[in-house]
Every structure is written in C-alpha cells, then in structure tokens.
Protein backbone atom coordinates (compact mmCIF):
# COMPACT_ATOMS: atom_id res chain seq x y z
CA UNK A 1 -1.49 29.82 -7.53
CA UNK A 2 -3.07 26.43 -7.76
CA UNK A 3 -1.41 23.56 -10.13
CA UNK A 4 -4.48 21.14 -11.22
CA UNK A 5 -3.40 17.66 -11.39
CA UNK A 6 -6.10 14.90 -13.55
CA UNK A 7 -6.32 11.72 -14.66
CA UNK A 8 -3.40 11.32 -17.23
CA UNK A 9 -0.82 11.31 -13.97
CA UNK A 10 1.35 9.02 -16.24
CA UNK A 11 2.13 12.24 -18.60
CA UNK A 12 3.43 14.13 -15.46
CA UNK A 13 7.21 15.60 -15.64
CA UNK A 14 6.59 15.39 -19.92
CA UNK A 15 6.55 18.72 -21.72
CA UNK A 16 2.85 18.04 -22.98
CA UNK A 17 2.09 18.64 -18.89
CA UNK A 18 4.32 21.40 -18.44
CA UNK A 19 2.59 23.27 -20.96
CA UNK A 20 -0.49 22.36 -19.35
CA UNK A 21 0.45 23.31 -16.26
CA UNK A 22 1.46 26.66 -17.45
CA UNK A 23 -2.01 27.08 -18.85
CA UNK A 24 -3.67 26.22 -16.15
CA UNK A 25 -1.99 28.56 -13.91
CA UNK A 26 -3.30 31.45 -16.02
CA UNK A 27 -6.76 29.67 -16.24
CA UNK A 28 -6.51 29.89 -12.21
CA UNK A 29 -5.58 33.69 -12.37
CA UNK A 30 -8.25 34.77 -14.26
CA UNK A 31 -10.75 32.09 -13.22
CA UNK A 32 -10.14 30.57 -10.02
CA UNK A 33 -9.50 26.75 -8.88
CA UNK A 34 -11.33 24.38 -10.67
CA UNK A 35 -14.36 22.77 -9.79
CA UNK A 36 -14.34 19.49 -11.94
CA UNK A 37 -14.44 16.68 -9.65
CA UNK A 38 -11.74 14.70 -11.60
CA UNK A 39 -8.88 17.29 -10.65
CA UNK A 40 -7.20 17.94 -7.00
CA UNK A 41 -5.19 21.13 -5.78
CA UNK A 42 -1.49 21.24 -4.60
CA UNK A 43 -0.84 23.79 -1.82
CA UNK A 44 -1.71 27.37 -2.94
CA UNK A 45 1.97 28.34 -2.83
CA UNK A 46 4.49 29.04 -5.57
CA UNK A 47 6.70 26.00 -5.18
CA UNK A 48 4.50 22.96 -3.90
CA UNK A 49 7.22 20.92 -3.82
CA UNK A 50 9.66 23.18 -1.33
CA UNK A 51 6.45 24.02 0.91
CA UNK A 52 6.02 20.17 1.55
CA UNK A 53 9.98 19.64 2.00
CA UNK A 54 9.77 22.15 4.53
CA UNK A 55 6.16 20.97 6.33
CA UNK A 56 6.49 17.24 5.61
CA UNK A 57 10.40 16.57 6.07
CA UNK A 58 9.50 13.19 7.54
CA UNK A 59 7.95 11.96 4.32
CA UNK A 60 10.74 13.28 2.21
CA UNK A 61 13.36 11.31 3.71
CA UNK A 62 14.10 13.23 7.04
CA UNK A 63 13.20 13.84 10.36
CA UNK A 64 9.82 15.49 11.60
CA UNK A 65 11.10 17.13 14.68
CA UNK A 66 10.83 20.79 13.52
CA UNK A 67 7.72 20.35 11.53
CA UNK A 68 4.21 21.37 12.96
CA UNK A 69 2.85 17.96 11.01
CA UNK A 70 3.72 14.62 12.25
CA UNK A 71 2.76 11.75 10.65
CA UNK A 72 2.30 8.94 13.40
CA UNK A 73 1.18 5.98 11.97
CA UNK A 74 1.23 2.32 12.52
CA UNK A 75 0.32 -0.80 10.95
CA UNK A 76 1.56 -4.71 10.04
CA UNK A 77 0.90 -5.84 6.46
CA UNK A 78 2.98 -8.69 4.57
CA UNK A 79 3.11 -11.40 1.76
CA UNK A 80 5.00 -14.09 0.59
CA UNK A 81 5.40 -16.29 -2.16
CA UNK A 82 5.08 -19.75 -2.03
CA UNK A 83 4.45 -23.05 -4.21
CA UNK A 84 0.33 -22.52 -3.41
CA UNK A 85 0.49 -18.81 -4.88
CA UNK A 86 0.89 -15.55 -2.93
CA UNK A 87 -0.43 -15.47 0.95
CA UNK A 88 -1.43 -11.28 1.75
CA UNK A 89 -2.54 -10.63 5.60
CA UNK A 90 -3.25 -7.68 7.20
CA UNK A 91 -4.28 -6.19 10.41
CA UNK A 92 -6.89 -3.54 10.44
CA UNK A 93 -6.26 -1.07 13.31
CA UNK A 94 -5.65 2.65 11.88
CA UNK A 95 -3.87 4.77 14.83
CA UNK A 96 -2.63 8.55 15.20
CA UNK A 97 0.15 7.99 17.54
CA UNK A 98 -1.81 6.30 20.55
CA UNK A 99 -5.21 6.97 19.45
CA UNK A 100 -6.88 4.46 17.16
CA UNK A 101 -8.98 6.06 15.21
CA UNK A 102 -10.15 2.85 13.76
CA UNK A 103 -10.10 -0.83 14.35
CA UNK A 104 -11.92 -2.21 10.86
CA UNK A 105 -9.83 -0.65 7.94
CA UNK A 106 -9.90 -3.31 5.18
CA UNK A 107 -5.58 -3.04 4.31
CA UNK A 108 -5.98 -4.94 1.18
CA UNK A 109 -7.49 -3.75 -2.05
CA UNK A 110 -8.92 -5.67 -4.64
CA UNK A 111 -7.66 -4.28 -7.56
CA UNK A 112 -9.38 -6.91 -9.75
CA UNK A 113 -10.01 -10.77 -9.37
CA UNK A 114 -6.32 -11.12 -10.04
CA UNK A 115 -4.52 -8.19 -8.66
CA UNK A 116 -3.93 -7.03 -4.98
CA UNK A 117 -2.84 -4.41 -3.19
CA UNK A 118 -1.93 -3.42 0.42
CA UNK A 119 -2.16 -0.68 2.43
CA UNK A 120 0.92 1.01 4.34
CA UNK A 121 1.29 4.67 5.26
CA UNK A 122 -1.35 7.06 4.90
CA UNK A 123 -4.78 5.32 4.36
CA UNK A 124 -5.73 8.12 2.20
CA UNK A 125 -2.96 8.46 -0.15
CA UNK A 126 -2.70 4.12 -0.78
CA UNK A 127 -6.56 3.98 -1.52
CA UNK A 128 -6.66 6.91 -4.06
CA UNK A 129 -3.72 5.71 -5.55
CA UNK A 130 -4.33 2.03 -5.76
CA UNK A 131 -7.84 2.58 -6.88
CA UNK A 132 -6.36 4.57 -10.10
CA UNK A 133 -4.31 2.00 -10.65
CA UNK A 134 -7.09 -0.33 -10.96
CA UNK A 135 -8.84 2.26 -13.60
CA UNK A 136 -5.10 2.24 -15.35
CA UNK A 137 -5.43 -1.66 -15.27
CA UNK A 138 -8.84 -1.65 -16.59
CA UNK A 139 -7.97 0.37 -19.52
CA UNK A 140 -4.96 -1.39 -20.24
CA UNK A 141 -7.09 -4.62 -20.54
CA UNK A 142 -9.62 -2.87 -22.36
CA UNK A 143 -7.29 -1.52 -24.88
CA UNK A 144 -4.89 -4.74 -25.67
CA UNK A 145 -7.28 -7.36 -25.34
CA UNK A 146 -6.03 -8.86 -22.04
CA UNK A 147 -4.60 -8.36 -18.58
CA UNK A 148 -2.20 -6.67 -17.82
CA UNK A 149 0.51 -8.62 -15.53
CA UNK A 150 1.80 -7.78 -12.10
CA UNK A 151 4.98 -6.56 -13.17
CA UNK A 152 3.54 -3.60 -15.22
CA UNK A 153 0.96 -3.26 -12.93
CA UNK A 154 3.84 -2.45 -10.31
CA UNK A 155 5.70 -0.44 -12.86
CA UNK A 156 2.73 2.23 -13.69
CA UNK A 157 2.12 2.55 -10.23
CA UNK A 158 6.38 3.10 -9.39
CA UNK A 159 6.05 5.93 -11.99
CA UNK A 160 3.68 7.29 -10.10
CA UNK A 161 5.40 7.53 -7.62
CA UNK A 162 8.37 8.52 -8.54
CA UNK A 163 6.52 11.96 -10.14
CA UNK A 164 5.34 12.65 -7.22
CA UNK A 165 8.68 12.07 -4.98
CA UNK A 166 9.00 14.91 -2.85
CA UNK A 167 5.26 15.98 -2.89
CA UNK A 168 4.97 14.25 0.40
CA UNK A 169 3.03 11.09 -0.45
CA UNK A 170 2.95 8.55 2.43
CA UNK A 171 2.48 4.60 1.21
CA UNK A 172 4.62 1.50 1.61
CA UNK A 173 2.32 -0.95 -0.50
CA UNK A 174 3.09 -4.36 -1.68
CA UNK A 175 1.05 -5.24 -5.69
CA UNK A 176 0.46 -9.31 -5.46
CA UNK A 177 -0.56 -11.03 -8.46
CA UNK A 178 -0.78 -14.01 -10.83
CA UNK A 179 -0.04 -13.63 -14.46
CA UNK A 180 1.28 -15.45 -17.59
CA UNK A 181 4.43 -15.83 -15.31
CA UNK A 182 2.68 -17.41 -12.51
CA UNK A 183 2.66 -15.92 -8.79
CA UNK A 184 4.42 -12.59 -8.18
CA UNK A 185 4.95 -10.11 -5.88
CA UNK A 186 6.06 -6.60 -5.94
CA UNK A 187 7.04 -3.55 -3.28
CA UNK A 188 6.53 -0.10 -3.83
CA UNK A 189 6.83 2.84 -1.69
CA UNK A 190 6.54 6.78 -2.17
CA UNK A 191 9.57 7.03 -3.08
CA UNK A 192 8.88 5.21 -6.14
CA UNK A 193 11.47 2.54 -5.50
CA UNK A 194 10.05 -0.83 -6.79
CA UNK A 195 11.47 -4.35 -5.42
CA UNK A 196 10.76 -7.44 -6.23
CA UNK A 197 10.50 -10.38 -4.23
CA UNK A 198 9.45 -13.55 -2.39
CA UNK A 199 8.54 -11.62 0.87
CA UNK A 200 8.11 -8.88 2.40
CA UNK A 201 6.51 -7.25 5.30
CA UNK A 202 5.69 -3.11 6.24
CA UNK A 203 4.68 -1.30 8.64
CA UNK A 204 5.45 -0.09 12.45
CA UNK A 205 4.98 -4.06 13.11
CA UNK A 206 6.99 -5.32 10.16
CA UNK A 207 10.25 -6.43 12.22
CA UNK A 208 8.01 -8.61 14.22
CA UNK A 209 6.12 -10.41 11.86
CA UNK A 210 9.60 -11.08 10.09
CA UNK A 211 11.22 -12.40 12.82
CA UNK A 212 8.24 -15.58 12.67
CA UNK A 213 8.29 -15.23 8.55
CA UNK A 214 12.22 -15.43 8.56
CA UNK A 215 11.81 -18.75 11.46
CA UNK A 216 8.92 -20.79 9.79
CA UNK A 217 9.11 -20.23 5.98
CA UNK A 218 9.95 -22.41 3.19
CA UNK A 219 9.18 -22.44 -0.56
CA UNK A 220 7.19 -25.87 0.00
CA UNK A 221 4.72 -24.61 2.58
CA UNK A 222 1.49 -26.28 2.10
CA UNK A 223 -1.87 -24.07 1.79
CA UNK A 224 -2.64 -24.57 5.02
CA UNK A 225 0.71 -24.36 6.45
CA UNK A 226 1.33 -20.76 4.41
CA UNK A 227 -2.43 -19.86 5.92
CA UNK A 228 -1.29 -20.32 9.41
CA UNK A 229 2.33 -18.83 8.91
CA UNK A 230 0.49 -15.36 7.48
CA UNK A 231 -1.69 -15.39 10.66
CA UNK A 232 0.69 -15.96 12.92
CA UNK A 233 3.06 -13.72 11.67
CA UNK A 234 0.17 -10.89 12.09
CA UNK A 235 -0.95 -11.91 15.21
CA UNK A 236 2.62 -11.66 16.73
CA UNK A 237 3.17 -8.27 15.59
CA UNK A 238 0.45 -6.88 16.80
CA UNK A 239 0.88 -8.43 19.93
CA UNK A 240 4.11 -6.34 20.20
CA UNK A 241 3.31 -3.63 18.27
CA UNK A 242 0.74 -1.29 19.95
CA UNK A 243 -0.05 0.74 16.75
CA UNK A 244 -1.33 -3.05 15.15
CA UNK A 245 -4.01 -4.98 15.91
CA UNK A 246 -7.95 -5.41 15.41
CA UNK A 247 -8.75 -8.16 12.55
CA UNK A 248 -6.36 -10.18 10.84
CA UNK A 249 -7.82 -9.96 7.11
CA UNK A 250 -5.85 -12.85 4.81
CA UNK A 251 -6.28 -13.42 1.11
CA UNK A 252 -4.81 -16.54 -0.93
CA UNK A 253 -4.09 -15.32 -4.67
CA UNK A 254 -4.53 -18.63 -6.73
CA UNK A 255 -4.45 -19.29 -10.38
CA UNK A 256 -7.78 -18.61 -10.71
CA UNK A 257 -7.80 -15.51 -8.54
CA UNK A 258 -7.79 -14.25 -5.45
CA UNK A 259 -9.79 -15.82 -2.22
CA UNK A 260 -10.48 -14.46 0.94
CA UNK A 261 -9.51 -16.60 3.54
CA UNK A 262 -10.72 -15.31 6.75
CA UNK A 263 -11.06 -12.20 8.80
CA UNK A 264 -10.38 -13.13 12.49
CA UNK A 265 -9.86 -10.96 15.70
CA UNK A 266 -6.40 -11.07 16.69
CA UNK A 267 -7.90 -11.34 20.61
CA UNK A 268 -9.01 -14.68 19.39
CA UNK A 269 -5.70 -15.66 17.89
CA UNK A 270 -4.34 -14.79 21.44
CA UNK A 271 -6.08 -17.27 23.30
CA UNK A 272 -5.55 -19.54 20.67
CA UNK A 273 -1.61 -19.76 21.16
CA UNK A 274 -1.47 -19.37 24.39
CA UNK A 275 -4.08 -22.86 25.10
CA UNK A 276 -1.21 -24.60 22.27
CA UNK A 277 1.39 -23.05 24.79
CA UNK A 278 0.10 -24.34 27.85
CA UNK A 279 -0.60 -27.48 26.30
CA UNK A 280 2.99 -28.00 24.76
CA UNK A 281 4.39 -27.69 28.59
C-alpha cells in the first residue's frame, strides 16, 4: 500500500485528505503507484508512520543505536538580528559522519528577494521543503495582492511540519525576513516547533559559533561590525567542528532585500586571524 502525498500538504490531517487518502489507496490496489511527477510515495507498508519510528528513532526524538539507518550529519548555520537588518552565514561542507561528500552546498535559500531560508539537517528534506514554501509564498502574493510576511511565512512552513512529525523529516532551518514589521527572524525544526527570536545558531557547530555570538553581540552592531561577527562566528565553528567547514556564504537582508555579501574559504579566514593574533602579541 502506497499513500500519495501532492501539493495541497497544508490540507494534510483534515478529513477532505483522509478521504483522499482512502481513495487513493484503492486507486493503488487496482492501479498501482502513481506516476504524476507532482506526488511522492511513503514506505510501502501499512503504517508509514510506525515503520519510520522504528527505522528512524533518531529523527523522532530518540536514539539511533538499534536502527540500521544513522543519520550523521554536520553543519554550522546562524542569524541574528540587528539595527542594520538580519545577518544569515553559512558554511558549505555536507558530511556523512567523516566523509564529506561535499564542500560547495549553497545552505541558504532564496526564497524570494525578501525571504530566506537556511539549511540544517538533511539537505534533501530542507530544499524540497523550503522550495514549496516559496511556491506557497508566491501564491499567497499572487492571491492577496502583496507579500506575505515572515511570520506567516514561518507559520505555513511549522504546519508543515508539524503534519509530518513522526514521518522522520530531518531539518533545523531558520526563515529570515523583512516585512511591514521590519527585520525578523524565525526557527523551525521537524518537529514543527516554531521560535522566534533575535538569534540563533544550528547545527553540529552551533555551540561554537554561539560561544563568539553570545561574546561580541549587541543590538547596535554596525553593518560592518554584524558582517565580521557572522564570519567569525562561522569560521570558529568550523575550526572546531570537523563536520563544518568549506565556504563561508553570508547574506545581509535589508529593507530593500536581501544581498549577498561574500562567499569566502574558511582556510582564508584562518590565516586571517591568526596574522591579527600574532600581531596583537
């Protein structure tokens, strides 16, 4: 049995998608899976939801030492708030335990010129997700005639979330933004729990990068002070953190949208601070 999952994920848990899930199970009997491209299949198991508890404990809360799937993963995003906008830096290394499968992974997606997301988690499940949210955001806009802010933004993609709680979904992902309201930043996580706040930092490298966030910053950081703060806070953890590293990717959101600051390897950074070191001495 196969349960067929499309594009109206916001109807999920409703009786309208009960009853089409009950249809589509017979459609599947008779028919086999579906083919459209806009649909995805659950495990072929009676109770998706118990098969991944039991294969994917680590994702639902517990511990992954009796399951055959681990999920090793490692990475340093953050943001903060400040009186310039929002700062969002990322590193780019994707790693399976200690292999790194990848060194250039752009973390943050551009949702649209006023929206941002980051990456956290499994790479796979953040970009599919994030990337429907920036469909849901279009439409939203398309349908009332203007954007919609960060806060709902965050919200439809909590909901999400929260349907799927339990499914094992892997993504820690922070939604940065200016609206109406001004700057704003949001967390959200697979669990659908949804946080807001001035900073906030995730990944295997997150406790490093706060230790230089929680020293350095201050609500009146200049641009170029808040610049250097995100990069340093980046470059630290993944000097640390062996599952972080490769490019340090940092985006300023403004009032008039997002820029991309710069994309510099952390090896650089590293020899960078340790000539201010020396000199300091």
């Amino acid at each position: 049995m196969s349960l067929m999952i499309g594009n109206d994920v916001l109807d999920i848990g409703s009786r309208k998608t009960k009853r089409q899930e009950e249809g589509a199970d017979m459609l599947t009997l008779r028919n086999g899976p579906s083919t459209k491209p806009t649909h995805f299949s659950l495990p072929r198991v009676p109770n998706p939801a118990s098969y991944v508890r039991q294969n994917f404990a680590s994702v639902c809360g517990t511990g992954d030492e009796g399951q055959a799937v681990k999920f090793m993963k490692g990475t340093t995003t953050l943001a903060f708030k400040f009186q310039g906008g929002v700062i969002i830096s990322v590193d780019s290394r994707s790693t399976m335990g200690t292999y790194i499968s990848s060194g250039t992974v752009q973390k943050v997606i551009e949702i649209n010129p006023f929206l941002l997301g980051t990456m956290a988690g499994g790479a796979a499940d953040c970009s599919f997700w994030e990337r429907n949210l920036g469909m849901e955001c279009r439409l939203f806009e398309l349908r009332n005639g203007h954007r919609i802010s960060v806060a709902g933004a965050s919200k439809l993609l909590a909901n999400v979330m929260r349907s799927y709680r339990g499914y094992g979904l892997s993504m820690g992902t922070m939604i940065a933004g200016w609206d109406e309201t001004g700057p704003q930043l949001y967390y959200v996580d697979d669990d659908g729990t949804r946080l807001k706040g001035k900073m906030f930092s995730v990944g295997s490298g997150s406790t490093y990068a706060y230790g230089i966030l929680d020293t350095h910053y201050r609500d009146d950081l200049t641009v170029e002070e808040a610049i250097d703060l995100g990069k340093r806070a980046i470059y630290h953890a993944t000097h640390r953190d062996a599952a972080s590293g490769g490019i340090n990717n940092l985006y300023h959101m403004t009032k008039d949208g997002f820029v991309k600051v710069h994309a510099i390897d952390v090896n650089e950074l590293h020899y960078q601070y340790k000539e201010e070191r020396e000199n300091a001495m």
